[in-house]
PDB file of N, CA and C in Angstrom:
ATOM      1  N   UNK A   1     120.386  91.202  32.342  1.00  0.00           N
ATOM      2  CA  UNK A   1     120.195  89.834  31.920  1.00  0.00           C
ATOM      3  C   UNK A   1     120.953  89.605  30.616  1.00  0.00           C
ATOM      4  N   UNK A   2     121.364  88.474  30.574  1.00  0.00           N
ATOM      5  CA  UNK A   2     122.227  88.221  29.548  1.00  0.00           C
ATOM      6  C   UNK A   2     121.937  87.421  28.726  1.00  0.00           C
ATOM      7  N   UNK A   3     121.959  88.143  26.986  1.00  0.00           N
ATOM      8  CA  UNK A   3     121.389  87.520  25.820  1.00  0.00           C
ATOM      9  C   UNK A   3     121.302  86.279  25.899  1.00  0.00           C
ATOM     10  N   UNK A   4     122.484  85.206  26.437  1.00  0.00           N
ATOM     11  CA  UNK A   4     122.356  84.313  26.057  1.00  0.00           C
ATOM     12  C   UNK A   4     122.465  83.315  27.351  1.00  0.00           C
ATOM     13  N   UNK A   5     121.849  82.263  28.121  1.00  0.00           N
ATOM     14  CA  UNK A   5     121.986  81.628  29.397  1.00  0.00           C
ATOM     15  C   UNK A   5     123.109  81.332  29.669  1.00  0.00           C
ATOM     16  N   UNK A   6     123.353  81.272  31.201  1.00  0.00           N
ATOM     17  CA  UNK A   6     124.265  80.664  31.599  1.00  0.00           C
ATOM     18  C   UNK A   6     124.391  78.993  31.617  1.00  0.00           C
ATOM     19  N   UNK A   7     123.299  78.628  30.931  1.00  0.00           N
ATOM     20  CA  UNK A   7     122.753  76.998  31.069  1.00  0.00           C
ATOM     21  C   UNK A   7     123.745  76.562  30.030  1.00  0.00           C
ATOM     22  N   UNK A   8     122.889  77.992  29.160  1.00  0.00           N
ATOM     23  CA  UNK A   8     123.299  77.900  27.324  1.00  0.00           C
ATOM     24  C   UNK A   8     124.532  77.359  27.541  1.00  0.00           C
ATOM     25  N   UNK A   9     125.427  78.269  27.867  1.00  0.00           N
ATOM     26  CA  UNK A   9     126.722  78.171  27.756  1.00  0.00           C
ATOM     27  C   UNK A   9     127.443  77.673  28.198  1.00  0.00           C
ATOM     28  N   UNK A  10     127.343  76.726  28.938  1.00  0.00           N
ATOM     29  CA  UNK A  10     127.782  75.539  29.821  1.00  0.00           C
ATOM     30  C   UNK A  10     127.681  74.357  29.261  1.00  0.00           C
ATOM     31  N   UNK A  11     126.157  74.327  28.381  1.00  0.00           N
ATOM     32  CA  UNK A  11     126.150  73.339  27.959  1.00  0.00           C
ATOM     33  C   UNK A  11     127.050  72.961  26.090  1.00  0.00           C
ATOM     34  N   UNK A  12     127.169  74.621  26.028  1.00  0.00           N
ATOM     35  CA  UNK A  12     127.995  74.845  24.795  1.00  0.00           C
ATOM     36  C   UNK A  12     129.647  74.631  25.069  1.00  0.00           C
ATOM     37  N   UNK A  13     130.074  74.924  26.204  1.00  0.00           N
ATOM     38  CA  UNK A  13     131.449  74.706  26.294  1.00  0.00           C
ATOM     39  C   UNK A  13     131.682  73.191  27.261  1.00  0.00           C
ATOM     40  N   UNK A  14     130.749  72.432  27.370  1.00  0.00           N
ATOM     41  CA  UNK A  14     130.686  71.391  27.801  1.00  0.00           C
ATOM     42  C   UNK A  14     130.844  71.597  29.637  1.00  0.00           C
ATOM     43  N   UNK A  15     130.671  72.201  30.006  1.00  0.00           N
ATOM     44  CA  UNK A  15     131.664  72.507  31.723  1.00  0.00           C
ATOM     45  C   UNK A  15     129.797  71.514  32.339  1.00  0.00           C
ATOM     46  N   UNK A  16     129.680  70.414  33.584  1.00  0.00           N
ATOM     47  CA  UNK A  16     128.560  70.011  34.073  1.00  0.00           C
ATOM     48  C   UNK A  16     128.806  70.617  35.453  1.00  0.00           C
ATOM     49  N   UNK A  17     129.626  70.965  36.144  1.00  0.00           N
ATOM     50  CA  UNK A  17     129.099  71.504  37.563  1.00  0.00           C
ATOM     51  C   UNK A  17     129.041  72.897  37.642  1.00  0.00           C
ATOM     52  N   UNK A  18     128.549  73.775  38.918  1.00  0.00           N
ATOM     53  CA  UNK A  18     128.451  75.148  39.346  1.00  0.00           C
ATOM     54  C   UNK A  18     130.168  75.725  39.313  1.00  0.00           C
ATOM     55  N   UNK A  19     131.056  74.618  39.047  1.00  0.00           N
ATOM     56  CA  UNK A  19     132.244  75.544  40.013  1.00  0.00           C
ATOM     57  C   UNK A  19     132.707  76.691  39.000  1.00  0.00           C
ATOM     58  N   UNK A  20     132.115  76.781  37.686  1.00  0.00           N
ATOM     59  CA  UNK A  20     132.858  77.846  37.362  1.00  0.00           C
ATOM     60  C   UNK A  20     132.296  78.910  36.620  1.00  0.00           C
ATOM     61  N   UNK A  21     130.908  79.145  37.538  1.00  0.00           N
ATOM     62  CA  UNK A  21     129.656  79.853  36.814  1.00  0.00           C
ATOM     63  C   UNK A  21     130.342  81.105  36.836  1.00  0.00           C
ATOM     64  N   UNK A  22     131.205  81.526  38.160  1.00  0.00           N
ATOM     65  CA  UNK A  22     130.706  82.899  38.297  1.00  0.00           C
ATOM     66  C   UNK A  22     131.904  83.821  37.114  1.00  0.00           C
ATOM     67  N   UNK A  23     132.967  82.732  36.333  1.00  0.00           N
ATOM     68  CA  UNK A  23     133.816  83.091  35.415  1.00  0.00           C
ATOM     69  C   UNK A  23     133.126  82.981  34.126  1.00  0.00           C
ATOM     70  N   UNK A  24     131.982  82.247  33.876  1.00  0.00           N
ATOM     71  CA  UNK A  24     131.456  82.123  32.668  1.00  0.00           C
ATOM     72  C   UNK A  24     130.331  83.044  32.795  1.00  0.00           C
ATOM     73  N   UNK A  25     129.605  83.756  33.756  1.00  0.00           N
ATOM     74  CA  UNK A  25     128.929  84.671  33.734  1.00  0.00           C
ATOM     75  C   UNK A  25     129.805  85.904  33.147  1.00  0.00           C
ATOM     76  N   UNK A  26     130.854  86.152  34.418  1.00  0.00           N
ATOM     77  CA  UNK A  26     131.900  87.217  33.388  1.00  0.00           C
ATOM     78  C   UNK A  26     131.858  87.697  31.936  1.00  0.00           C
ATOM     79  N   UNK A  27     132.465  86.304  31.049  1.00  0.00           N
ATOM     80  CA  UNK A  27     132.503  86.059  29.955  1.00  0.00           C
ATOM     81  C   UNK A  27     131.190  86.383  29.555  1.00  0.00           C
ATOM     82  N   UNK A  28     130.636  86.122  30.129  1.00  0.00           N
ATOM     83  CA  UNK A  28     128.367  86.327  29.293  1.00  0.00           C
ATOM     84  C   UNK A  28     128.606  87.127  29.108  1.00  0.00           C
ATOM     85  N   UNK A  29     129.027  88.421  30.505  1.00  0.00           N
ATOM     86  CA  UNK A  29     128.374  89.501  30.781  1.00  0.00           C
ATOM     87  C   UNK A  29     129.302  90.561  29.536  1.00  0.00           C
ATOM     88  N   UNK A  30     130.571  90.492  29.171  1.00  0.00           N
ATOM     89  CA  UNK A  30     131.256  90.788  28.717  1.00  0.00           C
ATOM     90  C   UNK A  30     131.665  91.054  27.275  1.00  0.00           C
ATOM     91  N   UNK A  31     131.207  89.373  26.741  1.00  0.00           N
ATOM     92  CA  UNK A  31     130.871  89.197  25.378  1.00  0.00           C
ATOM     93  C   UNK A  31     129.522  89.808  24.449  1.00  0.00           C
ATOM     94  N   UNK A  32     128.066  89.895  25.581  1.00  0.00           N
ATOM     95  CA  UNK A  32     127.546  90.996  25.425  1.00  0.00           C
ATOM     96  C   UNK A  32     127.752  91.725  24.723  1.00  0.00           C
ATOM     97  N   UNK A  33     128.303  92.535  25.727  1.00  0.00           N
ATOM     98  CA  UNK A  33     128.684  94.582  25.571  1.00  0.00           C
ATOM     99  C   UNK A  33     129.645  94.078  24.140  1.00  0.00           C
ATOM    100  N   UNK A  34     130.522  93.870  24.567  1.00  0.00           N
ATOM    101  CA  UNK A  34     131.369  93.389  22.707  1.00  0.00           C
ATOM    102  C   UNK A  34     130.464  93.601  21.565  1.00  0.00           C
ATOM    103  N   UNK A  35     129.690  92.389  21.598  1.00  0.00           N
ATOM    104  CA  UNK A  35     128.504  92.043  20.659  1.00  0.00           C
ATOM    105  C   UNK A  35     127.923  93.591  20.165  1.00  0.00           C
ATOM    106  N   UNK A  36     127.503  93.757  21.519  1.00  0.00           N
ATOM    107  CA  UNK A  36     126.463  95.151  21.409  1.00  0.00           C
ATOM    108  C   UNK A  36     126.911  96.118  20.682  1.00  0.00           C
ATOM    109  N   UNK A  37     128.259  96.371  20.998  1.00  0.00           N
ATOM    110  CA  UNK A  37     128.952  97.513  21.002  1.00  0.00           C
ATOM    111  C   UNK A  37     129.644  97.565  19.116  1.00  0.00           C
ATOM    112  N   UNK A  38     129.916  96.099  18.858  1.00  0.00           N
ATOM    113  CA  UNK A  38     130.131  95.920  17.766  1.00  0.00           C
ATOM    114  C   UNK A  38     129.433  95.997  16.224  1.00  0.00           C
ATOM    115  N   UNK A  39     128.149  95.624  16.872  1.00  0.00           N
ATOM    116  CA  UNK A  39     126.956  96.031  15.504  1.00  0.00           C
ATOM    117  C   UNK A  39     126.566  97.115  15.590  1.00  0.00           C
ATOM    118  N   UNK A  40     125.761  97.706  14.783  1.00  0.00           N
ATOM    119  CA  UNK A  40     125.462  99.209  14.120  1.00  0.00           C
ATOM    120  C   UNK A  40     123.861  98.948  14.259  1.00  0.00           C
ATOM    121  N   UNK A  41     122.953  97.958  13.796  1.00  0.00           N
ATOM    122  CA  UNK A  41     121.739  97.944  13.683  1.00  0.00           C
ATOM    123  C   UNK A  41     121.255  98.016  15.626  1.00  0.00           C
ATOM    124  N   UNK A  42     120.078  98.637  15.533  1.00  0.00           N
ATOM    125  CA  UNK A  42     118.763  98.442  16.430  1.00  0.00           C
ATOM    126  C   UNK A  42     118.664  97.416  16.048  1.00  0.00           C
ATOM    127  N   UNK A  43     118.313  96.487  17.455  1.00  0.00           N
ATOM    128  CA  UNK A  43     117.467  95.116  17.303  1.00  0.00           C
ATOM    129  C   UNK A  43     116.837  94.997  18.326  1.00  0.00           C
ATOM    130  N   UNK A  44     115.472  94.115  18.425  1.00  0.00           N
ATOM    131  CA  UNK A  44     114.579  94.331  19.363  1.00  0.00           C
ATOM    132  C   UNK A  44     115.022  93.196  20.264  1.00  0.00           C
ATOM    133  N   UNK A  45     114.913  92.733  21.569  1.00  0.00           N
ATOM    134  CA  UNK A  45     115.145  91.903  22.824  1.00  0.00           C
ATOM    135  C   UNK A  45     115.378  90.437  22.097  1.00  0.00           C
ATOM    136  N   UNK A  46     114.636  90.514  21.527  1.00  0.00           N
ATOM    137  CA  UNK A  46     114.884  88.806  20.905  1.00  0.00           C
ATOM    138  C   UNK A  46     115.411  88.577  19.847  1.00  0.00           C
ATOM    139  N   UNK A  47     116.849  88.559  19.800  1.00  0.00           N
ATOM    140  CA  UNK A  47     117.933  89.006  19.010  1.00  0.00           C
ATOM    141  C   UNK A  47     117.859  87.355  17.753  1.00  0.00           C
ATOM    142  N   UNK A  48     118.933  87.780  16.918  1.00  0.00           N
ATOM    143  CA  UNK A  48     118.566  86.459  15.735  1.00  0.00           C
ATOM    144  C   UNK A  48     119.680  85.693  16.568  1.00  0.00           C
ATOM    145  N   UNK A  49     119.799  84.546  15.970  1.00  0.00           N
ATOM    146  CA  UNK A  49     120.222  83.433  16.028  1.00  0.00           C
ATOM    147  C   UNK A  49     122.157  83.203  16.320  1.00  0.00           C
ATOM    148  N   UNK A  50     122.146  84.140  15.033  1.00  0.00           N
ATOM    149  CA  UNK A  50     123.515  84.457  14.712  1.00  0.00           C
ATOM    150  C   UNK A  50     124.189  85.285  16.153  1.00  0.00           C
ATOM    151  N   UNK A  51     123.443  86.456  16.568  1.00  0.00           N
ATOM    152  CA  UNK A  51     123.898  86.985  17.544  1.00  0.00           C
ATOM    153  C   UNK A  51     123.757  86.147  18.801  1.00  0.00           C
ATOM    154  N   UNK A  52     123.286  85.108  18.728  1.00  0.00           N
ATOM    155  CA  UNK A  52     123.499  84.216  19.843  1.00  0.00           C
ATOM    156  C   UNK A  52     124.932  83.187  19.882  1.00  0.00           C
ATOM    157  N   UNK A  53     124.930  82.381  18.658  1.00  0.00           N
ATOM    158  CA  UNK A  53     125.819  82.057  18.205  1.00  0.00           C
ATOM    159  C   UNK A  53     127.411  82.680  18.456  1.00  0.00           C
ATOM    160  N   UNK A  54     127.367  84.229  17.604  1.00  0.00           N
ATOM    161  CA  UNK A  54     128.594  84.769  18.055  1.00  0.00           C
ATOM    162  C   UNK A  54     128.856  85.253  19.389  1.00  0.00           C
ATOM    163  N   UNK A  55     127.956  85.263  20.409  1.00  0.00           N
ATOM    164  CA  UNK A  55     128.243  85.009  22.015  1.00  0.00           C
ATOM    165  C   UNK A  55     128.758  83.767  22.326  1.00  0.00           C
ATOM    166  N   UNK A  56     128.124  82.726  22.427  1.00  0.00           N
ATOM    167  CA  UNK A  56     128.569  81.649  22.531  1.00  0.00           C
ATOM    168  C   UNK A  56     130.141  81.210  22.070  1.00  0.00           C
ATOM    169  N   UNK A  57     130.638  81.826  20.704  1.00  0.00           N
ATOM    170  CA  UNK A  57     131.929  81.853  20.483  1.00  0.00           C
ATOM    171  C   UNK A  57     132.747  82.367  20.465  1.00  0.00           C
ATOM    172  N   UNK A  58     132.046  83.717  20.842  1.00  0.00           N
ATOM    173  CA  UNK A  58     133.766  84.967  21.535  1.00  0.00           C
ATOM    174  C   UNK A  58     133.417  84.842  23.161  1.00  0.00           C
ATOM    175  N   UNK A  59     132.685  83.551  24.141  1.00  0.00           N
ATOM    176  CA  UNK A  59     132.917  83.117  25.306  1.00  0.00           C
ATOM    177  C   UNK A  59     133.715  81.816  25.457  1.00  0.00           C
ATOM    178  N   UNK A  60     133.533  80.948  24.215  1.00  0.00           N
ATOM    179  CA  UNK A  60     134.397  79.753  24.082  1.00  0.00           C
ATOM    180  C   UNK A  60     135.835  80.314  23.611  1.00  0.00           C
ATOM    181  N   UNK A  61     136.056  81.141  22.878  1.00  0.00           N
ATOM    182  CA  UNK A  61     137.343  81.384  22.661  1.00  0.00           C
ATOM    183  C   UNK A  61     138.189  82.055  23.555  1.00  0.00           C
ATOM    184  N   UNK A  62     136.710  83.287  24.401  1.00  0.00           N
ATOM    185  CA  UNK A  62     137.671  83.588  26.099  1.00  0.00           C
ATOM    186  C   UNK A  62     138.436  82.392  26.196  1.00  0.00           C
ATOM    187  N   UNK A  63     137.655  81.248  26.882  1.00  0.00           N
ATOM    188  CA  UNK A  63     137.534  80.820  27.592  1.00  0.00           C
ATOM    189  C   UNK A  63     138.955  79.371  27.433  1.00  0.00           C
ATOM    190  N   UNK A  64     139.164  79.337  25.763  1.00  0.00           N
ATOM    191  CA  UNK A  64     139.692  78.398  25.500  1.00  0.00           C
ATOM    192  C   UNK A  64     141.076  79.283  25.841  1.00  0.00           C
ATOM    193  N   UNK A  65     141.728  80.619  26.150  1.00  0.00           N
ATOM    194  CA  UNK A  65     143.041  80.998  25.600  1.00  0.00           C
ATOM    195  C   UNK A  65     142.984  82.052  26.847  1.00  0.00           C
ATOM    196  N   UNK A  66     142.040  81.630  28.505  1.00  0.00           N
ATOM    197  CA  UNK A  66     141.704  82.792  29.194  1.00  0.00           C
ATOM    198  C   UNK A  66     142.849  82.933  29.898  1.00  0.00           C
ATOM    199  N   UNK A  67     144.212  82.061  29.298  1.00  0.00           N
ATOM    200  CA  UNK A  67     145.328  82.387  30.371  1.00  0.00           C
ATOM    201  C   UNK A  67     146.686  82.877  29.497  1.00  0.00           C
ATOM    202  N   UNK A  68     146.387  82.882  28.239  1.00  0.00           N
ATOM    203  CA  UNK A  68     147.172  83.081  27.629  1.00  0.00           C
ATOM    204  C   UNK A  68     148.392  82.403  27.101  1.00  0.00           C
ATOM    205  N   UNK A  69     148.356  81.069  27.782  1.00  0.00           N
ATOM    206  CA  UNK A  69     149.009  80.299  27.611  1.00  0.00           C
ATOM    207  C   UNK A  69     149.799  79.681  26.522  1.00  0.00           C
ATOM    208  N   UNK A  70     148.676  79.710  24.943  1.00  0.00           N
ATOM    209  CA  UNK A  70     149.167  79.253  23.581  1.00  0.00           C
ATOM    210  C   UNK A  70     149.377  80.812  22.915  1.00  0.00           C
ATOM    211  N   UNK A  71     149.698  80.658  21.880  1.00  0.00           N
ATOM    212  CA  UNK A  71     149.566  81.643  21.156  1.00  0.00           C
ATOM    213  C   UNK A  71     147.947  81.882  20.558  1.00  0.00           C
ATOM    214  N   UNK A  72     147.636  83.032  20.476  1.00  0.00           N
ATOM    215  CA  UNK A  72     146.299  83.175  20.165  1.00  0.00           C
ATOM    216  C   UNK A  72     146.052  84.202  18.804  1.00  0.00           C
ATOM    217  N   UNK A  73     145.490  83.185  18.326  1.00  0.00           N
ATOM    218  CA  UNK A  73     145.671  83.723  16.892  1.00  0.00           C
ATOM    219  C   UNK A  73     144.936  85.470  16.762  1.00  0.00           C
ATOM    220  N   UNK A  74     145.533  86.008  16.514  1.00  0.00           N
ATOM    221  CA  UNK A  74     145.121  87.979  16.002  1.00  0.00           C
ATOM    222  C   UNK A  74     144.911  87.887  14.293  1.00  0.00           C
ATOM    223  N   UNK A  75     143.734  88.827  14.234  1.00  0.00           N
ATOM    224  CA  UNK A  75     143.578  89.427  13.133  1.00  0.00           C
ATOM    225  C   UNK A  75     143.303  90.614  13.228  1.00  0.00           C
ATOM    226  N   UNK A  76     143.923  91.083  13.875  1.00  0.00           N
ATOM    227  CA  UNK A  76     144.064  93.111  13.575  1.00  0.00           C
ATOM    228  C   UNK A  76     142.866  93.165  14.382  1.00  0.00           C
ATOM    229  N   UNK A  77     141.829  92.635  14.797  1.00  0.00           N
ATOM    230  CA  UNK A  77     140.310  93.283  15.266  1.00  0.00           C
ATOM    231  C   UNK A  77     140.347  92.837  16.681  1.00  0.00           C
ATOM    232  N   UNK A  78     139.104  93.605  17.518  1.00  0.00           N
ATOM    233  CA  UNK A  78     139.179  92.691  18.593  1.00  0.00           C
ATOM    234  C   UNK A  78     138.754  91.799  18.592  1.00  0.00           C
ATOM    235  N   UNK A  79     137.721  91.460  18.124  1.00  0.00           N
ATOM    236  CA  UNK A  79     137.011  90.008  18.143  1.00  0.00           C
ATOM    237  C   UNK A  79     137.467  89.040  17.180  1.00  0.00           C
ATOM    238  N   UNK A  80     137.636  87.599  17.141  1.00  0.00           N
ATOM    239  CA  UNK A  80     138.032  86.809  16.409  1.00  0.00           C
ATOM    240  C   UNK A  80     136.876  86.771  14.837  1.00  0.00           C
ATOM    241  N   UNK A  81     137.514  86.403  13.675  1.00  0.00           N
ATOM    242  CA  UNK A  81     136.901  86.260  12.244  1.00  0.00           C
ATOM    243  C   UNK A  81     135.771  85.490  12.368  1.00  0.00           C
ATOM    244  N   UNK A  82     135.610  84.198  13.004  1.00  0.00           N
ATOM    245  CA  UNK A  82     134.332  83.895  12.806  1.00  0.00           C
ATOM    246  C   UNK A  82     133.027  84.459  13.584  1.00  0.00           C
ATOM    247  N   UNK A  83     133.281  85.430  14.881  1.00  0.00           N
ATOM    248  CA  UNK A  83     132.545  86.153  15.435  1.00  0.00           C
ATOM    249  C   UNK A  83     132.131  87.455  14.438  1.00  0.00           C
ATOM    250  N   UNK A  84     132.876  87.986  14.071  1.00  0.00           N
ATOM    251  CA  UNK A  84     132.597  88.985  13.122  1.00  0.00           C
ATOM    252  C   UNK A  84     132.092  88.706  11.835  1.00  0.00           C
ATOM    253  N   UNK A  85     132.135  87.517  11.446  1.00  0.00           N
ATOM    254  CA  UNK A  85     131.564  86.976  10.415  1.00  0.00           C
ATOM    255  C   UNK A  85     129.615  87.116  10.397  1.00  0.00           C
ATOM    256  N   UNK A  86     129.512  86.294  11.849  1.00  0.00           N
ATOM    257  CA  UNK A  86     128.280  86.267  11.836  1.00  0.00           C
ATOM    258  C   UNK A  86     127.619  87.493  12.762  1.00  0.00           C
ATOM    259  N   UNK A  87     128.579  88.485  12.821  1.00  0.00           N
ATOM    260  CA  UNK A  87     127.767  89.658  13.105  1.00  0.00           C
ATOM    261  C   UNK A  87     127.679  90.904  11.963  1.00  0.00           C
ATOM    262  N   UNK A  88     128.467  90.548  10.587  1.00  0.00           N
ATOM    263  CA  UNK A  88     128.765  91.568   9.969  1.00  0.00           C
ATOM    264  C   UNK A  88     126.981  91.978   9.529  1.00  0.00           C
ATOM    265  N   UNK A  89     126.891  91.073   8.692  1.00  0.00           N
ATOM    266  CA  UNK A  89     125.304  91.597   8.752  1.00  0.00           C
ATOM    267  C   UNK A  89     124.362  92.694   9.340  1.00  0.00           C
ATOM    268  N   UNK A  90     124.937  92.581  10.567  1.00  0.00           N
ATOM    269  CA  UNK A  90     123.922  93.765  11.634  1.00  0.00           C
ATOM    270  C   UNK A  90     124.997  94.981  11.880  1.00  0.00           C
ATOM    271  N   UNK A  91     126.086  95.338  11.108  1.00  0.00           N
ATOM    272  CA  UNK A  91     126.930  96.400  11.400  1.00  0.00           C
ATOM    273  C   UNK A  91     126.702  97.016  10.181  1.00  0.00           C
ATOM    274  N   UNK A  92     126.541  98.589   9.953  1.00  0.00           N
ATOM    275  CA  UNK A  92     126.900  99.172   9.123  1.00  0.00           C
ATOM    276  C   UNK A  92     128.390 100.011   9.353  1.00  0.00           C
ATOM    277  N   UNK A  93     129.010 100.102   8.360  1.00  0.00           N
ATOM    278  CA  UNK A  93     130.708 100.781   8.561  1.00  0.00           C
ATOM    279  C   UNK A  93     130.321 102.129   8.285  1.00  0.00           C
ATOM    280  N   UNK A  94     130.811 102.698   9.321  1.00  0.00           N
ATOM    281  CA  UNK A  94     131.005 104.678   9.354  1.00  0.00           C
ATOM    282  C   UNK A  94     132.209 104.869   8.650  1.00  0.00           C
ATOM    283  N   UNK A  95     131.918 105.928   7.518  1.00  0.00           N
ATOM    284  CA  UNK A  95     132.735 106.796   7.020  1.00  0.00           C
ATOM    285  C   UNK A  95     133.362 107.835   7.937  1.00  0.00           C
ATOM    286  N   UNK A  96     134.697 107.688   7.483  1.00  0.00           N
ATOM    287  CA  UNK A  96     135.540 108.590   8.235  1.00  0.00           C
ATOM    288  C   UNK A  96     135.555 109.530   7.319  1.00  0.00           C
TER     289      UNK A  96
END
């Protein structure tokens, strides 16, 4: 199940019919593991706000550049600056 609805996010990237659930589930399912994979803290099922938030916008930014079409702005990371912004909080950085 995925942190954040598929309602959610439909109604966040504006899309009103079914036709393009099963690409924005993708993106759910995807941005997730990112998310997950990206913070350092334990958090219990009912995650804060912020980690909802930065789903919602590393699926809108899939979603805005999912063909590659413009140039898409890079900052050295995988995830875009304002996603990492509002996840830095819940990451601690490992010493190499």
């Amino acid at each position: 199940m995925s942190i954040v609805s598929l309602e959610t996010l439909k109604e966040h990237l504006r899309y009103d019919d079914d036709s393009n659930d099963m690409m924005l589930q993708g993106y759910l399912d995807a941005a997730d593991s990112a998310v997950l994979n990206y913070i350092t803290d334990e958090l219990e099922p009912d995650y804060p706000k912020a980690i909802h938030q930065a789903i919602l916008l590393l699926c809108g930014y899939w979603d805005q550049y999912r063909n590659a079409e413009q140039e898409m702005p890079v900052n050295g990371n995988f995830l875009p600056m304002p996603v990492q912004s509002l996840l830095y909080p819940y990451r601690k950085p490992t010493a190499i």
